[in-house]
PDB file of N, CA and C in Angstrom:
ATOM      1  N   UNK A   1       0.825  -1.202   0.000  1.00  0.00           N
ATOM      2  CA  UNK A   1       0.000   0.000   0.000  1.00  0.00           C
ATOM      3  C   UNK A   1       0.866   1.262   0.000  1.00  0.00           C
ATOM      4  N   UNK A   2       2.075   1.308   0.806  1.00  0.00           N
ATOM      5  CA  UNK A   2       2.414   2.446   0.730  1.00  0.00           C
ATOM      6  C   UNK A   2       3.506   2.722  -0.389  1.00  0.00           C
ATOM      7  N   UNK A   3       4.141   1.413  -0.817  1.00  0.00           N
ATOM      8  CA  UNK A   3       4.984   1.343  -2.012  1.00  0.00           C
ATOM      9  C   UNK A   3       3.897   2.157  -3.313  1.00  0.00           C
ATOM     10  N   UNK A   4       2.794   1.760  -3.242  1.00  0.00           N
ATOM     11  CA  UNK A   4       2.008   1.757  -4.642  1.00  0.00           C
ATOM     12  C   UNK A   4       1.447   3.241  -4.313  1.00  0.00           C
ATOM     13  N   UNK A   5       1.831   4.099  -3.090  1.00  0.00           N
ATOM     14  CA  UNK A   5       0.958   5.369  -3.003  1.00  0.00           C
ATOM     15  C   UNK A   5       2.334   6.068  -3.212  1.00  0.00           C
ATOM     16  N   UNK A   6       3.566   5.951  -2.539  1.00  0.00           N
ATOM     17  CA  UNK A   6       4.886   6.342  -3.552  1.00  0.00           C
ATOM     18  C   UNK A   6       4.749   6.264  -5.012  1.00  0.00           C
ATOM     19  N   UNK A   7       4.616   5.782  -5.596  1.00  0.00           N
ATOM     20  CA  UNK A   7       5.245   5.147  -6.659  1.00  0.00           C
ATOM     21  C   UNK A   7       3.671   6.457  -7.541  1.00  0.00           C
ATOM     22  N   UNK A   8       2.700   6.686  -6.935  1.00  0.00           N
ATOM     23  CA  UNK A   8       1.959   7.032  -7.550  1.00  0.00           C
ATOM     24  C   UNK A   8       2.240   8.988  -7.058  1.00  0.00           C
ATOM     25  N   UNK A   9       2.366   9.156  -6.476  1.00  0.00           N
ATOM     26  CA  UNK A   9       2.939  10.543  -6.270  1.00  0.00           C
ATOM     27  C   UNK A   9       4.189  11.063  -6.849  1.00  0.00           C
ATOM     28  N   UNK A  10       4.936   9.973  -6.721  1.00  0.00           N
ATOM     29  CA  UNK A  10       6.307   9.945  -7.903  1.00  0.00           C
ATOM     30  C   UNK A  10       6.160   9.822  -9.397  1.00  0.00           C
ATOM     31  N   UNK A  11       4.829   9.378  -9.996  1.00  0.00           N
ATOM     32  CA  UNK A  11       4.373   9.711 -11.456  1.00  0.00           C
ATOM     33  C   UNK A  11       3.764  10.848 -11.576  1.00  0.00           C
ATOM     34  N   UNK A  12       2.797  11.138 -10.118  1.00  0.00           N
ATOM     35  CA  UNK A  12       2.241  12.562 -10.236  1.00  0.00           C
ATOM     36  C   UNK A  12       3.369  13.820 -10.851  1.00  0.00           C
ATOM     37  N   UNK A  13       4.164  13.743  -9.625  1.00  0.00           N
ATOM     38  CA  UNK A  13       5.580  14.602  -9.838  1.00  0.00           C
ATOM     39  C   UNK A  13       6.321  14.655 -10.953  1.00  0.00           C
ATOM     40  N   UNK A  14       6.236  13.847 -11.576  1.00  0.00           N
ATOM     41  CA  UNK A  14       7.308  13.690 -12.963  1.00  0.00           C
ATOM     42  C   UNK A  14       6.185  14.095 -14.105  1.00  0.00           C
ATOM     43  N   UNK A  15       4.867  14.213 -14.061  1.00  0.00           N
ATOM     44  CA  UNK A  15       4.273  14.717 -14.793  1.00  0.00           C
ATOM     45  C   UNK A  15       4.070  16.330 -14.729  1.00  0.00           C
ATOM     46  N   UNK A  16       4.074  16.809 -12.991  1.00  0.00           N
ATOM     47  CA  UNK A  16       3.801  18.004 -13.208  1.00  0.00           C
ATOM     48  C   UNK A  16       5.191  18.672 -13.458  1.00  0.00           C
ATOM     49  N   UNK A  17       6.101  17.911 -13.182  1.00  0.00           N
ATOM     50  CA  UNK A  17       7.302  18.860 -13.274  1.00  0.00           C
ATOM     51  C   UNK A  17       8.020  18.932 -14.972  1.00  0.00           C
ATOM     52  N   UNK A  18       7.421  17.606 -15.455  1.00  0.00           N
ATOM     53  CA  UNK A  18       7.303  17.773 -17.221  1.00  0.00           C
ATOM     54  C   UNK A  18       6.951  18.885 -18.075  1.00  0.00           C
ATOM     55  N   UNK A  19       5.548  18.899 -17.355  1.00  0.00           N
ATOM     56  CA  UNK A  19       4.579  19.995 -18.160  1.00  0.00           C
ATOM     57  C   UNK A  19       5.115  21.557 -17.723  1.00  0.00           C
ATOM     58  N   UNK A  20       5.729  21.545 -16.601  1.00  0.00           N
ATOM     59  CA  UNK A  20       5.989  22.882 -16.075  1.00  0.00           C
ATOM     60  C   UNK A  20       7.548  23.119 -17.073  1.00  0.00           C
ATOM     61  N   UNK A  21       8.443  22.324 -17.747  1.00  0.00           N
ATOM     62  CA  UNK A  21       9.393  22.584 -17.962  1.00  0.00           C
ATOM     63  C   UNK A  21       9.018  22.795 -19.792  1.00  0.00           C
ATOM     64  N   UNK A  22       7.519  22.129 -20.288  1.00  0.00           N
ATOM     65  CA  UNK A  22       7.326  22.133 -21.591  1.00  0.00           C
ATOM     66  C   UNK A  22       6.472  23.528 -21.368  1.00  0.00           C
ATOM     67  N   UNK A  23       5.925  24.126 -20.335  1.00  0.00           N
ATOM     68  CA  UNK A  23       5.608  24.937 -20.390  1.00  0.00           C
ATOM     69  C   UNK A  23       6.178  26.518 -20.156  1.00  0.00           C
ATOM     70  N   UNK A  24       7.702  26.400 -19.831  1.00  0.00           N
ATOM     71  CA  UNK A  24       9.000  27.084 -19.934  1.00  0.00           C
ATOM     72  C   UNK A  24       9.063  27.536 -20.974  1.00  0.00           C
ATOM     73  N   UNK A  25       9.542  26.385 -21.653  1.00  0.00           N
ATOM     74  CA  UNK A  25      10.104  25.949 -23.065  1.00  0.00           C
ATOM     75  C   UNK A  25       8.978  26.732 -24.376  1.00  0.00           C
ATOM     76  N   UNK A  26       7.481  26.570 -23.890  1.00  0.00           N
ATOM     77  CA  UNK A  26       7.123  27.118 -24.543  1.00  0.00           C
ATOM     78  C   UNK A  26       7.076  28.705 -25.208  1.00  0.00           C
ATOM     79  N   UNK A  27       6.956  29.116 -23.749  1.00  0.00           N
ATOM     80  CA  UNK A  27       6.886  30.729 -23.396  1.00  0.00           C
ATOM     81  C   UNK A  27       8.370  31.274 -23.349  1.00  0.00           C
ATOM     82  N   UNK A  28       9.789  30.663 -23.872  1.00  0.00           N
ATOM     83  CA  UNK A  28      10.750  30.965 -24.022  1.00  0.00           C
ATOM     84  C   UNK A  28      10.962  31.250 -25.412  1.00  0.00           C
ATOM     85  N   UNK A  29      10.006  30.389 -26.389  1.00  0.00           N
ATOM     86  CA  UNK A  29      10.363  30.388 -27.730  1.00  0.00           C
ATOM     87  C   UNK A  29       9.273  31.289 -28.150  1.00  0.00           C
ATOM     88  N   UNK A  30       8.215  31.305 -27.457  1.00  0.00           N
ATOM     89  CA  UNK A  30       7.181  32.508 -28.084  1.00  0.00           C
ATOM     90  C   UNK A  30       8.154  34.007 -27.356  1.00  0.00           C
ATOM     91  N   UNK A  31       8.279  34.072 -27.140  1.00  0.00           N
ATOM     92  CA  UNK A  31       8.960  35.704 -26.413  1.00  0.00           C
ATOM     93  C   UNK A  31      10.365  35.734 -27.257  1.00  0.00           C
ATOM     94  N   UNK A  32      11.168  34.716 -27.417  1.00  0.00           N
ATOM     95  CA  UNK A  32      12.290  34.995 -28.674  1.00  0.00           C
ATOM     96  C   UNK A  32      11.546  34.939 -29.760  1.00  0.00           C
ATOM     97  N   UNK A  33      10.703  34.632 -30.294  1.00  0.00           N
ATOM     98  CA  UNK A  33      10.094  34.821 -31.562  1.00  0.00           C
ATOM     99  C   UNK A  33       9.220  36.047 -31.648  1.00  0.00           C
ATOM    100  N   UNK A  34       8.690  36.835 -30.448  1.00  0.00           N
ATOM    101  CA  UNK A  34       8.315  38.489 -30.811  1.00  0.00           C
ATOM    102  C   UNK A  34       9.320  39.399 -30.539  1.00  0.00           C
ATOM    103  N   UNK A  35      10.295  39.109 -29.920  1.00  0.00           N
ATOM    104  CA  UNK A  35      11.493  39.925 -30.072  1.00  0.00           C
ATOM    105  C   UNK A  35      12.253  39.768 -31.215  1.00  0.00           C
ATOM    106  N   UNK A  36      12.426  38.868 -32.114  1.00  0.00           N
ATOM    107  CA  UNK A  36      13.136  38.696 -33.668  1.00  0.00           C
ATOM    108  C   UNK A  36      11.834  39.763 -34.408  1.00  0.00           C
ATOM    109  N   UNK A  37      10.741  39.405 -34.225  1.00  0.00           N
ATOM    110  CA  UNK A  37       9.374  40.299 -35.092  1.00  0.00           C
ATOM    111  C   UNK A  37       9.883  41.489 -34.618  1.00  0.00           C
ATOM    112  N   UNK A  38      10.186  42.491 -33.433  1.00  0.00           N
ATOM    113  CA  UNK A  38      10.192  43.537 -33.192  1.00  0.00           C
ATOM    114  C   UNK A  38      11.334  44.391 -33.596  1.00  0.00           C
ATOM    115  N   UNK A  39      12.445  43.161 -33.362  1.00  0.00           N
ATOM    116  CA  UNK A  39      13.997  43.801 -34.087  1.00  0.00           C
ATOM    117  C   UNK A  39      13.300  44.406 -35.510  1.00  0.00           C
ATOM    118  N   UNK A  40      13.127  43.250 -36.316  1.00  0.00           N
ATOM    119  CA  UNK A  40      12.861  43.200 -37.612  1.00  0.00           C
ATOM    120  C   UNK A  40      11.980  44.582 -38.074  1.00  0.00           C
ATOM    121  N   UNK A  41      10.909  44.661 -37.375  1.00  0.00           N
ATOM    122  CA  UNK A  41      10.019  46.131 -37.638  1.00  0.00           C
ATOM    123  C   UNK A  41      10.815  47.404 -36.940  1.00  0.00           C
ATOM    124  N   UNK A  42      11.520  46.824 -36.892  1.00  0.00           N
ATOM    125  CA  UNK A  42      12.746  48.401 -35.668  1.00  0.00           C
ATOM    126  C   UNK A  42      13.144  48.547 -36.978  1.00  0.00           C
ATOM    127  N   UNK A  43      14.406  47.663 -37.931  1.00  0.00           N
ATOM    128  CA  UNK A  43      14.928  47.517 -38.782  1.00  0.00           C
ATOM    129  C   UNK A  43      14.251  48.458 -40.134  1.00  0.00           C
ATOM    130  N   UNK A  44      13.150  48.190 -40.127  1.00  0.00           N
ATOM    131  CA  UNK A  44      12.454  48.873 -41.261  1.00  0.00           C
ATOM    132  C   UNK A  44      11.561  50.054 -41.278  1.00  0.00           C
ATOM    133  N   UNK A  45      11.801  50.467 -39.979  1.00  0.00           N
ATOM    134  CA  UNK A  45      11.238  52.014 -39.646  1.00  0.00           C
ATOM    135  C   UNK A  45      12.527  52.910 -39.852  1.00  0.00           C
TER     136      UNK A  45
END
């Protein structure tokens, strides 16, 4: 019982700490990708 309630908080954890690092990852590449858009319209003003 308590092996299988480990073992299930330890998948919890590796899922939320997944999504929190794909959700980094996400909002790292959207914010370098409106700062390349903003250079770029700097560039041509």
């Amino acid at each position: 019982m308590l092996l299988s309630a480990l073992a299930l908080s330890a998948l919890v954890l590796l899922v939320v700490v997944t999504g929190g690092i794909g959700y980094l990852t996400l909002s790292e590449w959207r914010d370098r990708r409106r700062q390349d858009q903003e250079k770029r319209e700097g560039r041509r003003r």
